[in-house]
PDB file of N, CA and C in Angstrom:
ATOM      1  N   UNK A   1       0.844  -1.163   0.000  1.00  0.00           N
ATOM      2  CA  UNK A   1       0.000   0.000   0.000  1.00  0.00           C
ATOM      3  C   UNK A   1       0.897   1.236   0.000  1.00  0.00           C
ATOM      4  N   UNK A   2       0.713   2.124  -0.931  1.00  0.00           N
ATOM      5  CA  UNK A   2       1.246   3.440  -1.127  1.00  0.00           C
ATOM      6  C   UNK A   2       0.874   4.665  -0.064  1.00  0.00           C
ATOM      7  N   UNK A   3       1.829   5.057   0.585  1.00  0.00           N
ATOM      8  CA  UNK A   3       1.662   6.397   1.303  1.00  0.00           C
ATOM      9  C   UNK A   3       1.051   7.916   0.545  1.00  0.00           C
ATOM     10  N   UNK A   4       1.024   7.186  -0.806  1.00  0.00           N
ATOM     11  CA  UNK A   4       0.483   8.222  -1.667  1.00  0.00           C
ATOM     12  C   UNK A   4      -0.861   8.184  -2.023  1.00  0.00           C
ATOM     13  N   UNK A   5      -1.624   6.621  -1.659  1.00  0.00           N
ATOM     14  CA  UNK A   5      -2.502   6.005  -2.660  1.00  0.00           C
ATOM     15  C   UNK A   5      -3.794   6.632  -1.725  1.00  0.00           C
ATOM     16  N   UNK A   6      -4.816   7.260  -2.778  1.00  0.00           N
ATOM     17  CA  UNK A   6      -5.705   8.207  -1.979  1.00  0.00           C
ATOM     18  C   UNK A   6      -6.785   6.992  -1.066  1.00  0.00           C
ATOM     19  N   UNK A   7      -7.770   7.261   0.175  1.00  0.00           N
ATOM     20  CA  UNK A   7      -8.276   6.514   0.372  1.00  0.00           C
ATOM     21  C   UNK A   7      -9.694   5.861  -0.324  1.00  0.00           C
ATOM     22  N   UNK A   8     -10.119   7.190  -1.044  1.00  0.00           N
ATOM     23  CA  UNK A   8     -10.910   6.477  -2.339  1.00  0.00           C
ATOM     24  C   UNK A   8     -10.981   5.206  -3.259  1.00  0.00           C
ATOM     25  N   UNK A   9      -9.328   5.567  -3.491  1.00  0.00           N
ATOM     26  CA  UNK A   9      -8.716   4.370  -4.156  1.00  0.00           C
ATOM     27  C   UNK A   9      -8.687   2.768  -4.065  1.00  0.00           C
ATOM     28  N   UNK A  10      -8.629   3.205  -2.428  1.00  0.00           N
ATOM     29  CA  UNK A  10      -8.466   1.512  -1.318  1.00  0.00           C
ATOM     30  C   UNK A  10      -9.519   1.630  -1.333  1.00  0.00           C
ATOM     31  N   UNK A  11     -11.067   2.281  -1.786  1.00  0.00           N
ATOM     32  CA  UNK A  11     -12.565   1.544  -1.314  1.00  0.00           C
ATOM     33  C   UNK A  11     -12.827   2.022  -0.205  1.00  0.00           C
ATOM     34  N   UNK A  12     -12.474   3.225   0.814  1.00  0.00           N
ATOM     35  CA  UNK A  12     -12.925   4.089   1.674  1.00  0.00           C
ATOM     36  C   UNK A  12     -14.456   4.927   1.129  1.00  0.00           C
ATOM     37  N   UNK A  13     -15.655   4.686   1.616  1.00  0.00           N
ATOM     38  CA  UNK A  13     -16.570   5.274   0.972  1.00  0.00           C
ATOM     39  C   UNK A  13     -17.170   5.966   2.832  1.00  0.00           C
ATOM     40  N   UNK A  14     -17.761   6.421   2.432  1.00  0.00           N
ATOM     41  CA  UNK A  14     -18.352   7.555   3.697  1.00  0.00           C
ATOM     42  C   UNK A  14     -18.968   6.421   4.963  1.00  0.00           C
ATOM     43  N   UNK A  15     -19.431   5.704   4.483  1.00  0.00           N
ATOM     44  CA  UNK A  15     -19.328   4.670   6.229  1.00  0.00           C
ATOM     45  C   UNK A  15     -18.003   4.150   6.878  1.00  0.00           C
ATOM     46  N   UNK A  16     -17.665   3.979   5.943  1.00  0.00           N
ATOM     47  CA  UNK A  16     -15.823   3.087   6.403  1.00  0.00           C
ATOM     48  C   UNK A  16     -15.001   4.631   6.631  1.00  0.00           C
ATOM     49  N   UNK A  17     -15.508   5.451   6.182  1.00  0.00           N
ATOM     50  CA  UNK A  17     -14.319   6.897   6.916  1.00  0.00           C
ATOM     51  C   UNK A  17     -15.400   7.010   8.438  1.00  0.00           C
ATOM     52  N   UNK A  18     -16.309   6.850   8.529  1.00  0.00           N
ATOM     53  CA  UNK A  18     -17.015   7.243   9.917  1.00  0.00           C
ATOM     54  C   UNK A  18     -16.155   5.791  10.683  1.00  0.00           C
ATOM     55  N   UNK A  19     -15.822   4.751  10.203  1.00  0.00           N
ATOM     56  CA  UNK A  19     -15.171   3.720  11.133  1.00  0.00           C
ATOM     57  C   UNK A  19     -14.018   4.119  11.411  1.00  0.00           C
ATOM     58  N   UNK A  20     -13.176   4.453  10.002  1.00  0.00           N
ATOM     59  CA  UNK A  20     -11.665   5.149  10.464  1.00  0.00           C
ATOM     60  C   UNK A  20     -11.095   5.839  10.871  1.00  0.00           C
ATOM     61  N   UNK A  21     -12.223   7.005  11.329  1.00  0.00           N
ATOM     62  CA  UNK A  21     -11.680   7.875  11.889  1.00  0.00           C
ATOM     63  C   UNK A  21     -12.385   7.303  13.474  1.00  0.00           C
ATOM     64  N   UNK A  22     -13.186   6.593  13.791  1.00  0.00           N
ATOM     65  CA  UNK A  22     -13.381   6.049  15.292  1.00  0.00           C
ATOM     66  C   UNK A  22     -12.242   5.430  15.505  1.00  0.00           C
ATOM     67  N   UNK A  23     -11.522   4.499  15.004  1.00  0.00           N
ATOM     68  CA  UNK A  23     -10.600   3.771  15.481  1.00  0.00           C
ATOM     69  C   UNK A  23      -9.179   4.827  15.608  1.00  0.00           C
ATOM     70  N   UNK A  24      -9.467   5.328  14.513  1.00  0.00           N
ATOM     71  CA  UNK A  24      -8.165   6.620  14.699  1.00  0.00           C
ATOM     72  C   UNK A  24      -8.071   7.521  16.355  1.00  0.00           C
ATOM     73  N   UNK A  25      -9.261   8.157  16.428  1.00  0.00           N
ATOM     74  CA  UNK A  25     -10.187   8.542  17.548  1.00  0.00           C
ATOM     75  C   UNK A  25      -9.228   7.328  19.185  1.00  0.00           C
ATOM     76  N   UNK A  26     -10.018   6.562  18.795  1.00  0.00           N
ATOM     77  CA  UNK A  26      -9.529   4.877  20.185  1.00  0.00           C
ATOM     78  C   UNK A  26      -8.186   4.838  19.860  1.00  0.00           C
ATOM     79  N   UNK A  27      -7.441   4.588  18.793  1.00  0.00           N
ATOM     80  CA  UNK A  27      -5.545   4.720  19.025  1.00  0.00           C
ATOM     81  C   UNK A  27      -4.852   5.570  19.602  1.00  0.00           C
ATOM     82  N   UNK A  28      -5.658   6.881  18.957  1.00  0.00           N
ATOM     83  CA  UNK A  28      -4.413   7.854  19.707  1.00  0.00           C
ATOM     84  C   UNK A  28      -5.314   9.088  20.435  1.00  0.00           C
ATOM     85  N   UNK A  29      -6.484   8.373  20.995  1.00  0.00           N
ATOM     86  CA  UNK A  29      -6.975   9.445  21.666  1.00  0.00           C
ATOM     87  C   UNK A  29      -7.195  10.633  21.974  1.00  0.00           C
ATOM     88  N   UNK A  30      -7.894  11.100  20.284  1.00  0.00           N
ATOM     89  CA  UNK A  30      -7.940  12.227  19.641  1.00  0.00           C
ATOM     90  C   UNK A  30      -9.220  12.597  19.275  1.00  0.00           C
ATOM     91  N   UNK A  31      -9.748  13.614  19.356  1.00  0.00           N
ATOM     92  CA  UNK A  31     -10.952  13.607  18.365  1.00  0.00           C
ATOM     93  C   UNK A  31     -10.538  14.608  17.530  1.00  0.00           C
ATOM     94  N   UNK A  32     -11.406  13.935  16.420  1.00  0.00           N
ATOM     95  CA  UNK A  32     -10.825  14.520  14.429  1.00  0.00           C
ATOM     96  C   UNK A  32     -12.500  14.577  14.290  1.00  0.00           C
ATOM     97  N   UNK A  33     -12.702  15.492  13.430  1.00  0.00           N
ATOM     98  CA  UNK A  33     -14.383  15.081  12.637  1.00  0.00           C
ATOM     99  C   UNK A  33     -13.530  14.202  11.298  1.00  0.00           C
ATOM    100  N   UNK A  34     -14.806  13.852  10.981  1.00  0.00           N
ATOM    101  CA  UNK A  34     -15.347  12.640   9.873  1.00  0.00           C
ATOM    102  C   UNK A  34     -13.979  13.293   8.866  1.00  0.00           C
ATOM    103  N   UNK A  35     -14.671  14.912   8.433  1.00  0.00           N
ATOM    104  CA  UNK A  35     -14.067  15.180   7.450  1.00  0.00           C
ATOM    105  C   UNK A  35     -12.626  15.813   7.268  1.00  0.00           C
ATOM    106  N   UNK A  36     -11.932  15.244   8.231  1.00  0.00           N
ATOM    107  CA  UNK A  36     -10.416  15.493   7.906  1.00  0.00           C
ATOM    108  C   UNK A  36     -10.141  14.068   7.041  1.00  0.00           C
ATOM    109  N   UNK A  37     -10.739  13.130   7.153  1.00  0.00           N
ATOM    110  CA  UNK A  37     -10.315  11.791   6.171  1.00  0.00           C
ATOM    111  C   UNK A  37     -10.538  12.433   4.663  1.00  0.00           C
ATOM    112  N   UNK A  38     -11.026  13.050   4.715  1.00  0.00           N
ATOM    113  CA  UNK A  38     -11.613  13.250   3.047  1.00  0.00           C
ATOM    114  C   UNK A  38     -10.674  14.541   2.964  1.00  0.00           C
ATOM    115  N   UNK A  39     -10.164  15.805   3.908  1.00  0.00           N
ATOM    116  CA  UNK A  39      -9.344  16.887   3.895  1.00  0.00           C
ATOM    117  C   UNK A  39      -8.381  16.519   3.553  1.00  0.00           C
ATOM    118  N   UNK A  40      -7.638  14.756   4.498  1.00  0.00           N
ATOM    119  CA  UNK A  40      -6.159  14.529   4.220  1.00  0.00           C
ATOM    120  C   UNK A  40      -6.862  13.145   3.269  1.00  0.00           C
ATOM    121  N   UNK A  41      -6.709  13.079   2.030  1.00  0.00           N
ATOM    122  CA  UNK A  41      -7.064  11.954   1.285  1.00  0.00           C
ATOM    123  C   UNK A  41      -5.818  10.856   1.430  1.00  0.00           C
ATOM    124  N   UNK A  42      -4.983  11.171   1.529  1.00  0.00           N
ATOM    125  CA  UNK A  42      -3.933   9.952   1.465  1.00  0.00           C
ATOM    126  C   UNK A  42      -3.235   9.432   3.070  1.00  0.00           C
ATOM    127  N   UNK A  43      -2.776   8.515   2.657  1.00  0.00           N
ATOM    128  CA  UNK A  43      -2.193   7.658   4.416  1.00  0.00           C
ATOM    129  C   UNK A  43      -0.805   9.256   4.726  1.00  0.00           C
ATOM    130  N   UNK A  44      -0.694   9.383   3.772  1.00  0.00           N
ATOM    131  CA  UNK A  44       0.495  10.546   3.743  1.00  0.00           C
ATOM    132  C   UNK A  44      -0.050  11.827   4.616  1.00  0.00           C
ATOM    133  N   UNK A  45      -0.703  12.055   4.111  1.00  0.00           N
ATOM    134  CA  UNK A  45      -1.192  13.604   4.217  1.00  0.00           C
ATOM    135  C   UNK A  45      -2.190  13.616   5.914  1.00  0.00           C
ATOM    136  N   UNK A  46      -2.730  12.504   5.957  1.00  0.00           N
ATOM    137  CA  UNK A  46      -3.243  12.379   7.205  1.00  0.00           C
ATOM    138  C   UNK A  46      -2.833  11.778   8.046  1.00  0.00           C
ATOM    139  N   UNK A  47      -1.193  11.275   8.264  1.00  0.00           N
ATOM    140  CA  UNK A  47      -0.074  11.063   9.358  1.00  0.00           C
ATOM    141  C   UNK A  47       0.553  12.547   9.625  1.00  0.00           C
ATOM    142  N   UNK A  48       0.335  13.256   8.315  1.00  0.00           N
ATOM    143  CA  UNK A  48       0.795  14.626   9.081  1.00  0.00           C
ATOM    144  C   UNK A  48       0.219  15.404   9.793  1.00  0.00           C
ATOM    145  N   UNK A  49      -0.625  15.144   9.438  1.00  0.00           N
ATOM    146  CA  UNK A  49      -2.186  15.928  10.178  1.00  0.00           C
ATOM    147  C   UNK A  49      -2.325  15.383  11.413  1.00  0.00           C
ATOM    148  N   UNK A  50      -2.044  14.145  11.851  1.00  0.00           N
ATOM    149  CA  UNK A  50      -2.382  13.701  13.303  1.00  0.00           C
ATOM    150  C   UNK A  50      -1.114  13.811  13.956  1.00  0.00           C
ATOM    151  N   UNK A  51       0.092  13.693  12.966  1.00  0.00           N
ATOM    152  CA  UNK A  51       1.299  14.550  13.767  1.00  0.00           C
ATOM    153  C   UNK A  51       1.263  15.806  14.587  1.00  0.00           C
ATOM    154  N   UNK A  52       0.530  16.883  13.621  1.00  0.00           N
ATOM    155  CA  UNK A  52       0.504  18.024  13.712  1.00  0.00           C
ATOM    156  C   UNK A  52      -0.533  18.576  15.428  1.00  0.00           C
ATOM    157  N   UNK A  53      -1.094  17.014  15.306  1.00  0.00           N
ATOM    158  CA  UNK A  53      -2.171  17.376  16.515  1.00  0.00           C
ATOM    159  C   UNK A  53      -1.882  16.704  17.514  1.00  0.00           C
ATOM    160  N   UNK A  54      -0.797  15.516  17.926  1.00  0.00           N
ATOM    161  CA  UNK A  54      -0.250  14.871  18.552  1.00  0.00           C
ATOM    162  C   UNK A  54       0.998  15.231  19.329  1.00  0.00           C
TER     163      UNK A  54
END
């Protein structure tokens, strides 16, 4: 899997981003809304983003 590859791509559709960002949420004990998954589209862009808030 590509750090580039958008999550669209992998089959992320708007129920499975409401799951990923819960589990994101339970790992690092954060709250994000829904729509930073769709703000940071790639595994890339939204490790920086939870960097940035971590």
């Amino acid at each position: 899997m590509s750090p580039s590859a958008a999550f669209s791509e992998l089959g992320l559709n708007s129920l499975r981003a409401v799951e990923f960002r819960g589990r994101i949420q339970q790992l690092f004990e954060v709250s994000i809304p829904v729509a930073s998954i769709w703000e940071h589209p790639t595994i890339a862009e939204l490790s920086a983003y939870l960097d940035e808030l971590l």
